[in-house]
PDB file of N, CA and C in Angstrom:
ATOM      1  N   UNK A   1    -173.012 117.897  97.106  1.00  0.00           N
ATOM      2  CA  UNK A   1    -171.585 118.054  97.116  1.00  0.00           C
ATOM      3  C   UNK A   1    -170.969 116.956  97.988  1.00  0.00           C
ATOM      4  N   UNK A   2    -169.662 116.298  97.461  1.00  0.00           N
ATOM      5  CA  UNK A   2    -169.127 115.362  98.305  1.00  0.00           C
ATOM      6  C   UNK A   2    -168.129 115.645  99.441  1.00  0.00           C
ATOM      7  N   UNK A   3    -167.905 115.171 100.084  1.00  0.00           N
ATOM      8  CA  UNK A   3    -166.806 115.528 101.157  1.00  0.00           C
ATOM      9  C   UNK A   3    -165.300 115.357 100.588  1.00  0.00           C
ATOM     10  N   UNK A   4    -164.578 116.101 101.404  1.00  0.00           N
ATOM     11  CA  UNK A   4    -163.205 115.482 100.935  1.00  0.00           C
ATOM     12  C   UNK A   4    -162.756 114.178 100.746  1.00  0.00           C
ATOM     13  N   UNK A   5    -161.802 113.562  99.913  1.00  0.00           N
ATOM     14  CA  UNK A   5    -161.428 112.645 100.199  1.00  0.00           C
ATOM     15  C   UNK A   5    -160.148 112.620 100.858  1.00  0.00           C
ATOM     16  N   UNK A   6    -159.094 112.043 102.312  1.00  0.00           N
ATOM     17  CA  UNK A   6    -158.614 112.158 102.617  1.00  0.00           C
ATOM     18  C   UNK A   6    -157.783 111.101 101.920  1.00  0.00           C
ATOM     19  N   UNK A   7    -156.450 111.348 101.653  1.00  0.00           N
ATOM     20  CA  UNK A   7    -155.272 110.855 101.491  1.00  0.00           C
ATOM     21  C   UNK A   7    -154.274 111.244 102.178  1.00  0.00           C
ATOM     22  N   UNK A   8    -154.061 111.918 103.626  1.00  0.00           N
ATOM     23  CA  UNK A   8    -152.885 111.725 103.849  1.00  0.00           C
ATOM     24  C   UNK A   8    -153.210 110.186 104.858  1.00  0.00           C
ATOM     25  N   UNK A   9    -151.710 110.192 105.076  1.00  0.00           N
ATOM     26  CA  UNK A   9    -151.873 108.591 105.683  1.00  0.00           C
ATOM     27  C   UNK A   9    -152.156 108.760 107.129  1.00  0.00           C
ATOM     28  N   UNK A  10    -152.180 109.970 107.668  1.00  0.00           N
ATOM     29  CA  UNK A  10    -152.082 109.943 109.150  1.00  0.00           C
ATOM     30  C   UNK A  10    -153.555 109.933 109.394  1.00  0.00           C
ATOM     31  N   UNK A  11    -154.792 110.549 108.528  1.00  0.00           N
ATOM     32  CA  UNK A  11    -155.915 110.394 108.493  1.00  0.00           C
ATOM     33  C   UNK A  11    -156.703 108.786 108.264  1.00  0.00           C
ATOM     34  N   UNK A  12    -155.754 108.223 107.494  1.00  0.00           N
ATOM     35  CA  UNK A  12    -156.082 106.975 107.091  1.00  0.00           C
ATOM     36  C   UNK A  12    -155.943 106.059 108.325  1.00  0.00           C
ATOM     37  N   UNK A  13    -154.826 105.849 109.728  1.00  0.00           N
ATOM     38  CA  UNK A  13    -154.904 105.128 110.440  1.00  0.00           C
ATOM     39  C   UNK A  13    -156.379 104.962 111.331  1.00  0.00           C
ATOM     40  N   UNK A  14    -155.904 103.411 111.676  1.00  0.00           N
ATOM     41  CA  UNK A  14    -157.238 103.295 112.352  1.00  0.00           C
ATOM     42  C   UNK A  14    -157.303 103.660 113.904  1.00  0.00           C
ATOM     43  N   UNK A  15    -158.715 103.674 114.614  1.00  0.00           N
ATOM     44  CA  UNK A  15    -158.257 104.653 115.423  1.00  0.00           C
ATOM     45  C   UNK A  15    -157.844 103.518 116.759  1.00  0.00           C
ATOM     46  N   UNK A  16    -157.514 103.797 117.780  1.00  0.00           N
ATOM     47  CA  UNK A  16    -157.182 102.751 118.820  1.00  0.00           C
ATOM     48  C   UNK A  16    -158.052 102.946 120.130  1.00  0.00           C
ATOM     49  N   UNK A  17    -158.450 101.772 120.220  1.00  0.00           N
ATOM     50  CA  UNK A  17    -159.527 101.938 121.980  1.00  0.00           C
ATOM     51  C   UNK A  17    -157.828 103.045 122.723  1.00  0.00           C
ATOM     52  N   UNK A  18    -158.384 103.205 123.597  1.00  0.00           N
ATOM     53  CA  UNK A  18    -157.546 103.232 124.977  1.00  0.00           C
ATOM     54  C   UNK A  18    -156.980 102.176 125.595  1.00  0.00           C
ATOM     55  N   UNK A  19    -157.765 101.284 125.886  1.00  0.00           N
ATOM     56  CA  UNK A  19    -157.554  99.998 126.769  1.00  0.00           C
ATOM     57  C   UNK A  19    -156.824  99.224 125.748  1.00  0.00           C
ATOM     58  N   UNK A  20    -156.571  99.379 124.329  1.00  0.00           N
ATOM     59  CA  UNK A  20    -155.682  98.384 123.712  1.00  0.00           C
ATOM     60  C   UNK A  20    -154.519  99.293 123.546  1.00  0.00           C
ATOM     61  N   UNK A  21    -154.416 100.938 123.822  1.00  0.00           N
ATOM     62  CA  UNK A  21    -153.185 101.189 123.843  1.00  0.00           C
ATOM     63  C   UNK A  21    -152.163 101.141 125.353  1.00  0.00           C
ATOM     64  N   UNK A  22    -153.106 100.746 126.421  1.00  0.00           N
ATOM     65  CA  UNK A  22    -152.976 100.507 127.845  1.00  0.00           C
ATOM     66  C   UNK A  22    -152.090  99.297 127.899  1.00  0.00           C
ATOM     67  N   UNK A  23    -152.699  98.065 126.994  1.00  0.00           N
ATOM     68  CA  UNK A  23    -152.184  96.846 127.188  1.00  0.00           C
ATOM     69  C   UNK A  23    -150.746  97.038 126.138  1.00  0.00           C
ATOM     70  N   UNK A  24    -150.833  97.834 125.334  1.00  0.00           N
ATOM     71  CA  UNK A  24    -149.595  97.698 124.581  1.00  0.00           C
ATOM     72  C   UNK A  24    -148.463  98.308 125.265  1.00  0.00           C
ATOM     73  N   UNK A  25    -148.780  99.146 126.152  1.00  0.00           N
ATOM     74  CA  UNK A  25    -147.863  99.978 127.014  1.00  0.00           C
ATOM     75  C   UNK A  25    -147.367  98.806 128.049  1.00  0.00           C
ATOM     76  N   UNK A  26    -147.983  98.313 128.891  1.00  0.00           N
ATOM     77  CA  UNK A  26    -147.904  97.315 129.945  1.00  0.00           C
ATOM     78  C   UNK A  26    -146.658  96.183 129.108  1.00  0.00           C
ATOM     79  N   UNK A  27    -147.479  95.410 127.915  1.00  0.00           N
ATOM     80  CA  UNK A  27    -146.457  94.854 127.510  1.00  0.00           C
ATOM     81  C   UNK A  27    -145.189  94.728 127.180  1.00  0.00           C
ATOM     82  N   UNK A  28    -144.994  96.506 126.369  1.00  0.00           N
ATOM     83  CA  UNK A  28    -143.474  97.163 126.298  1.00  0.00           C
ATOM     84  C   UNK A  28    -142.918  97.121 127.617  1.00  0.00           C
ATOM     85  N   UNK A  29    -143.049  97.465 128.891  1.00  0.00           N
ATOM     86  CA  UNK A  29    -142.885  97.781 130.213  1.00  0.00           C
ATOM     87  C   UNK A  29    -142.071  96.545 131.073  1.00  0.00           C
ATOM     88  N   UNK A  30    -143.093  95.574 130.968  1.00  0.00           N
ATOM     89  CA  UNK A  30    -142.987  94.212 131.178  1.00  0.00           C
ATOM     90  C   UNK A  30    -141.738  93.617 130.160  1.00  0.00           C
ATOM     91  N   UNK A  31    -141.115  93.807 128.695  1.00  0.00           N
ATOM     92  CA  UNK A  31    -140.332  93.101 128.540  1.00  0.00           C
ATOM     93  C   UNK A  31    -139.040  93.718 128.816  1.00  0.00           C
ATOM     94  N   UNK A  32    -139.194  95.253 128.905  1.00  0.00           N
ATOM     95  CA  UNK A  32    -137.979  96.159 129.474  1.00  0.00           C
ATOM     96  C   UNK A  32    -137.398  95.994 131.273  1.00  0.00           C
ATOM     97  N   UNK A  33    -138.575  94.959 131.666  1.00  0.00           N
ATOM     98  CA  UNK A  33    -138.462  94.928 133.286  1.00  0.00           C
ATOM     99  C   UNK A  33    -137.018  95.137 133.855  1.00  0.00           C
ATOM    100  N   UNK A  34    -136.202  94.164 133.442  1.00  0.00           N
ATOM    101  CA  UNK A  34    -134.534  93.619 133.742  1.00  0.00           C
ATOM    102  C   UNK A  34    -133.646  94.498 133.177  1.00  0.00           C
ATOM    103  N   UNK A  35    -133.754  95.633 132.301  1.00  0.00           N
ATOM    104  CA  UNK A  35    -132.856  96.354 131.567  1.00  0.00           C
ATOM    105  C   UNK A  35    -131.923  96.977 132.441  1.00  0.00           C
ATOM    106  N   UNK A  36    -132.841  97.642 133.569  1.00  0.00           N
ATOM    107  CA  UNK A  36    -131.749  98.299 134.425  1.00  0.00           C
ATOM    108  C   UNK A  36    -130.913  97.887 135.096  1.00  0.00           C
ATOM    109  N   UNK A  37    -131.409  96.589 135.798  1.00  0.00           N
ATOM    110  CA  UNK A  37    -130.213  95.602 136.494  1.00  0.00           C
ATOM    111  C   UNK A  37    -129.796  94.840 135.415  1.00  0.00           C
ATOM    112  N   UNK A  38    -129.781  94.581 134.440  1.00  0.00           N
ATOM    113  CA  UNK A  38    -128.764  94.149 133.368  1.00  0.00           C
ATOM    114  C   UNK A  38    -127.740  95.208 133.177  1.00  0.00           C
ATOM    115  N   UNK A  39    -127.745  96.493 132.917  1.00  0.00           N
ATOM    116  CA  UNK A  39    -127.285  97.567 132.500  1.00  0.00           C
ATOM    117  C   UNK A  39    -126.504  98.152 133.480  1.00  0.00           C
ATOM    118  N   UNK A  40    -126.525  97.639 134.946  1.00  0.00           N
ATOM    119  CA  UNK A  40    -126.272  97.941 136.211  1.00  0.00           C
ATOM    120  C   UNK A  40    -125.113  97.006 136.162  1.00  0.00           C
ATOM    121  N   UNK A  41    -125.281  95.790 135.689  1.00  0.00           N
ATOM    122  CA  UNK A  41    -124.635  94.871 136.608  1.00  0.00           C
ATOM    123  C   UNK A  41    -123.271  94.795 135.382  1.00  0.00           C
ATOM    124  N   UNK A  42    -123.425  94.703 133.909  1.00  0.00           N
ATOM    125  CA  UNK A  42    -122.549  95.399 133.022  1.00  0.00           C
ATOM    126  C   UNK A  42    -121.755  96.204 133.061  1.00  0.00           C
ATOM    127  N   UNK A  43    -122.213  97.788 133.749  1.00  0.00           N
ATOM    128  CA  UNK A  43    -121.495  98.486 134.272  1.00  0.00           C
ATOM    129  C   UNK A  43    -119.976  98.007 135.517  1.00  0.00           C
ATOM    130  N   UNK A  44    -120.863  97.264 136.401  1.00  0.00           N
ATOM    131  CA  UNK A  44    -119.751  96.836 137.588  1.00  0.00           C
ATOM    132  C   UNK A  44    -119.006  96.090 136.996  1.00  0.00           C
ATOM    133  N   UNK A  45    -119.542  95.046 136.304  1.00  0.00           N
ATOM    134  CA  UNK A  45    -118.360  94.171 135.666  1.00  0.00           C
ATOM    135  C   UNK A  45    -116.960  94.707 135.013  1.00  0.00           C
ATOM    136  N   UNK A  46    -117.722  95.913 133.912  1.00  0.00           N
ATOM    137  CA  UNK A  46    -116.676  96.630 133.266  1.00  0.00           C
ATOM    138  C   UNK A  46    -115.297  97.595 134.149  1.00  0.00           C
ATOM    139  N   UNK A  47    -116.518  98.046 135.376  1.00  0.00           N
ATOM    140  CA  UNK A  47    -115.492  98.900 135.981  1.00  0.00           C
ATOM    141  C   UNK A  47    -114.518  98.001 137.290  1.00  0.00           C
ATOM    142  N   UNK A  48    -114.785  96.806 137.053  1.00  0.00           N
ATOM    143  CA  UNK A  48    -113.781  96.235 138.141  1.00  0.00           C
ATOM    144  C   UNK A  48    -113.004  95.552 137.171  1.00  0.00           C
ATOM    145  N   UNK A  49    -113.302  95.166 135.906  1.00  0.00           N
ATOM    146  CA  UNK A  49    -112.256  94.781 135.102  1.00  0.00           C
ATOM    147  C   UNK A  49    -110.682  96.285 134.695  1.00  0.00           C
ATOM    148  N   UNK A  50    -111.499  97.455 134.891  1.00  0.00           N
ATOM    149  CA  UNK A  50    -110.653  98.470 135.139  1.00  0.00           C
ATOM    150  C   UNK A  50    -109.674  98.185 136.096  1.00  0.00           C
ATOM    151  N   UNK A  51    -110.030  98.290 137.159  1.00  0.00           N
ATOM    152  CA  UNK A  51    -109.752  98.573 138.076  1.00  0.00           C
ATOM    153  C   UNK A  51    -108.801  97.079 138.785  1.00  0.00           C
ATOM    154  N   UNK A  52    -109.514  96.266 138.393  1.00  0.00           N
ATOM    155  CA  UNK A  52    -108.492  95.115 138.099  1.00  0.00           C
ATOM    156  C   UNK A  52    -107.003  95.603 137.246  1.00  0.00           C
ATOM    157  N   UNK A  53    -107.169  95.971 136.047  1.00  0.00           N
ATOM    158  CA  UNK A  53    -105.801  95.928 135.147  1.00  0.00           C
ATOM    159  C   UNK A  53    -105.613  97.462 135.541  1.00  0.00           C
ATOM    160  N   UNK A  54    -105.689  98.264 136.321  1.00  0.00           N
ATOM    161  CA  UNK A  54    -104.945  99.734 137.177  1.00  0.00           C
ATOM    162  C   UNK A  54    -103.898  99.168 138.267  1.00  0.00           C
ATOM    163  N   UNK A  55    -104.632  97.973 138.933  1.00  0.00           N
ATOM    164  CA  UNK A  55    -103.916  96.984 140.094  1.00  0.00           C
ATOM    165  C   UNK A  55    -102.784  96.694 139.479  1.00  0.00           C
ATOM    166  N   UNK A  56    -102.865  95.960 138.473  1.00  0.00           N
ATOM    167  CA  UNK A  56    -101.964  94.998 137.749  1.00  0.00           C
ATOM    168  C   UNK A  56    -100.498  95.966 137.479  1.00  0.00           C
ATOM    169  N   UNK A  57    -101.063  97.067 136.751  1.00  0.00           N
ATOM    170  CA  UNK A  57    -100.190  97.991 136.331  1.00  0.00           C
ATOM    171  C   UNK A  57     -99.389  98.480 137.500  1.00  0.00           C
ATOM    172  N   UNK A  58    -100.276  99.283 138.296  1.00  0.00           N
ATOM    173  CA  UNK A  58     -99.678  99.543 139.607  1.00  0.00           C
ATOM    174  C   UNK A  58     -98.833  98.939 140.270  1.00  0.00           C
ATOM    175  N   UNK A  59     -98.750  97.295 140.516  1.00  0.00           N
ATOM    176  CA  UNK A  59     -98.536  96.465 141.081  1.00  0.00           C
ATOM    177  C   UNK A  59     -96.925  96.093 140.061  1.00  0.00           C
ATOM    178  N   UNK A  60     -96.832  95.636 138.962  1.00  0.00           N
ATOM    179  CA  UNK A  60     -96.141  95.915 138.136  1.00  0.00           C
ATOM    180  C   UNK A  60     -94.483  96.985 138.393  1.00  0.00           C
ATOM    181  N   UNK A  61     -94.962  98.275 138.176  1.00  0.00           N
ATOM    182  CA  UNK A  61     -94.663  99.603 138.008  1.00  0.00           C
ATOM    183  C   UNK A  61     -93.695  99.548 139.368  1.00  0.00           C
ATOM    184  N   UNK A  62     -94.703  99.267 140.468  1.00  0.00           N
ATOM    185  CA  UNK A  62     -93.910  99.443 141.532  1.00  0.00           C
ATOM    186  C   UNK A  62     -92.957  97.991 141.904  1.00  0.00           C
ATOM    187  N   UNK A  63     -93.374  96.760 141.490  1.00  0.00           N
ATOM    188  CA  UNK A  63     -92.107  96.146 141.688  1.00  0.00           C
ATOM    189  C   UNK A  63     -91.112  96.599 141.230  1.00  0.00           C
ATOM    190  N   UNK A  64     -91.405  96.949 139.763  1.00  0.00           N
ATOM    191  CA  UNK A  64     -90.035  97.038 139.129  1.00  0.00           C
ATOM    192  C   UNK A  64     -89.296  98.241 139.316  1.00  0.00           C
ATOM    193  N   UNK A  65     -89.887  99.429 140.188  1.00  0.00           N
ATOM    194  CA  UNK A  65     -89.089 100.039 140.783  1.00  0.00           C
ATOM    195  C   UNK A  65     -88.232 100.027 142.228  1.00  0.00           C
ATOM    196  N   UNK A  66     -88.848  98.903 142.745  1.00  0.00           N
ATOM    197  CA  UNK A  66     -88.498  98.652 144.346  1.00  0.00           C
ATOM    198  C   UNK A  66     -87.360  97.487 143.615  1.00  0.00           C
ATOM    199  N   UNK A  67     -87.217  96.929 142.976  1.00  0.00           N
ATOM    200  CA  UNK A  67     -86.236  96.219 142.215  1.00  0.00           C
ATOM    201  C   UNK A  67     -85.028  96.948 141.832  1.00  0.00           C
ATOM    202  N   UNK A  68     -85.085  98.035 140.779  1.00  0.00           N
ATOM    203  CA  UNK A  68     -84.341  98.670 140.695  1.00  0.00           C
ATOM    204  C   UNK A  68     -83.664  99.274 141.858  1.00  0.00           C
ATOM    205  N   UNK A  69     -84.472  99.890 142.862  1.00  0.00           N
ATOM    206  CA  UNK A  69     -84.086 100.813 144.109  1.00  0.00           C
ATOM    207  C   UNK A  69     -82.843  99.927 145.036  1.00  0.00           C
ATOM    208  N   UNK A  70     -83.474  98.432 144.728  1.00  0.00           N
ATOM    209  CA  UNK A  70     -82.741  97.981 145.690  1.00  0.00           C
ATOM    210  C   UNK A  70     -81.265  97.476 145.266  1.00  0.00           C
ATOM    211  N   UNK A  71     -81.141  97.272 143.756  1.00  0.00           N
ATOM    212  CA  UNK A  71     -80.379  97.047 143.246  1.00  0.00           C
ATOM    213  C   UNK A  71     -79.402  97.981 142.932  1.00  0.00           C
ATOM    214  N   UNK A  72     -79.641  99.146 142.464  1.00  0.00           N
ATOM    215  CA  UNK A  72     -78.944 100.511 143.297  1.00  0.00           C
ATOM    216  C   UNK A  72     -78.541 100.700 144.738  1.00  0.00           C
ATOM    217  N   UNK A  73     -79.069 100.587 145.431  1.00  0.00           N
ATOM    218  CA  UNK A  73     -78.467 100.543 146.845  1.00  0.00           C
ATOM    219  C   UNK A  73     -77.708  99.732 147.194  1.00  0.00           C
ATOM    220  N   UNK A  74     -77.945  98.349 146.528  1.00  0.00           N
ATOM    221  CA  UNK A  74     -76.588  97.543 147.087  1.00  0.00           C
ATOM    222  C   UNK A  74     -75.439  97.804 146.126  1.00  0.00           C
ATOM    223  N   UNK A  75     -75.461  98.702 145.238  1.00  0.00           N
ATOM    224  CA  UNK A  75     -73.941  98.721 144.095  1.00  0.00           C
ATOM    225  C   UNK A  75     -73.847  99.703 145.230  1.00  0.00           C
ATOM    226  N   UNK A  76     -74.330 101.074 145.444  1.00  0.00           N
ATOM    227  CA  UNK A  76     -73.807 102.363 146.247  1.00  0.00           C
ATOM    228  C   UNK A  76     -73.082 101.550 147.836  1.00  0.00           C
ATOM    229  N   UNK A  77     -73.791 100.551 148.184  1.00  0.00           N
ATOM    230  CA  UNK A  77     -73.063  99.493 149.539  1.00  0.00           C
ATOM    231  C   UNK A  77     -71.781  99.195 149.248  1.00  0.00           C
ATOM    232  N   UNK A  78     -71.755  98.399 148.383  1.00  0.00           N
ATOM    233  CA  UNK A  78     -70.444  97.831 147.928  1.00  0.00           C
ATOM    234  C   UNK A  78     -69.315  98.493 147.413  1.00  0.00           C
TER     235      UNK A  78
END
């Protein structure tokens, strides 16, 4: 009597040392090294460009009300 023949495909892969799935790990690892301080430093950029144009606005907002204020106060002077 013969043995099965396997066809699914997950039976069909070949099998892997350890030590070549060791080095494949290391390698993934190694090209991800910089992701986090890339991903870090992206972040700051974005949030001071915020925080930059909150200034702007702010800065803005309140001239043009210390403008107005004052320009009111001198009609109520006069």
């Amino acid at each position: 009597m013969r043995s099965p023949v396997h066809t699914d495909p997950i039976c069909m892969e070949t099998p892997v040392m350890p030590e070549r799935r060791s080095a494949g790990l290391r390698s993934r690892l190694a090209d991800q090294a910089g992701e986090g301080v890339i991903s870090t430093a992206i972040a700051v950029l974005i949030m001071a460009l915020i925080g930059l144009s909150m200034w702007v606005a702010f800065k803005t907002v309140f001239d043009d009300a210390s403008t107005k204020i004052s320009d009111n106060v001198e009609q109520i002077g006069s």
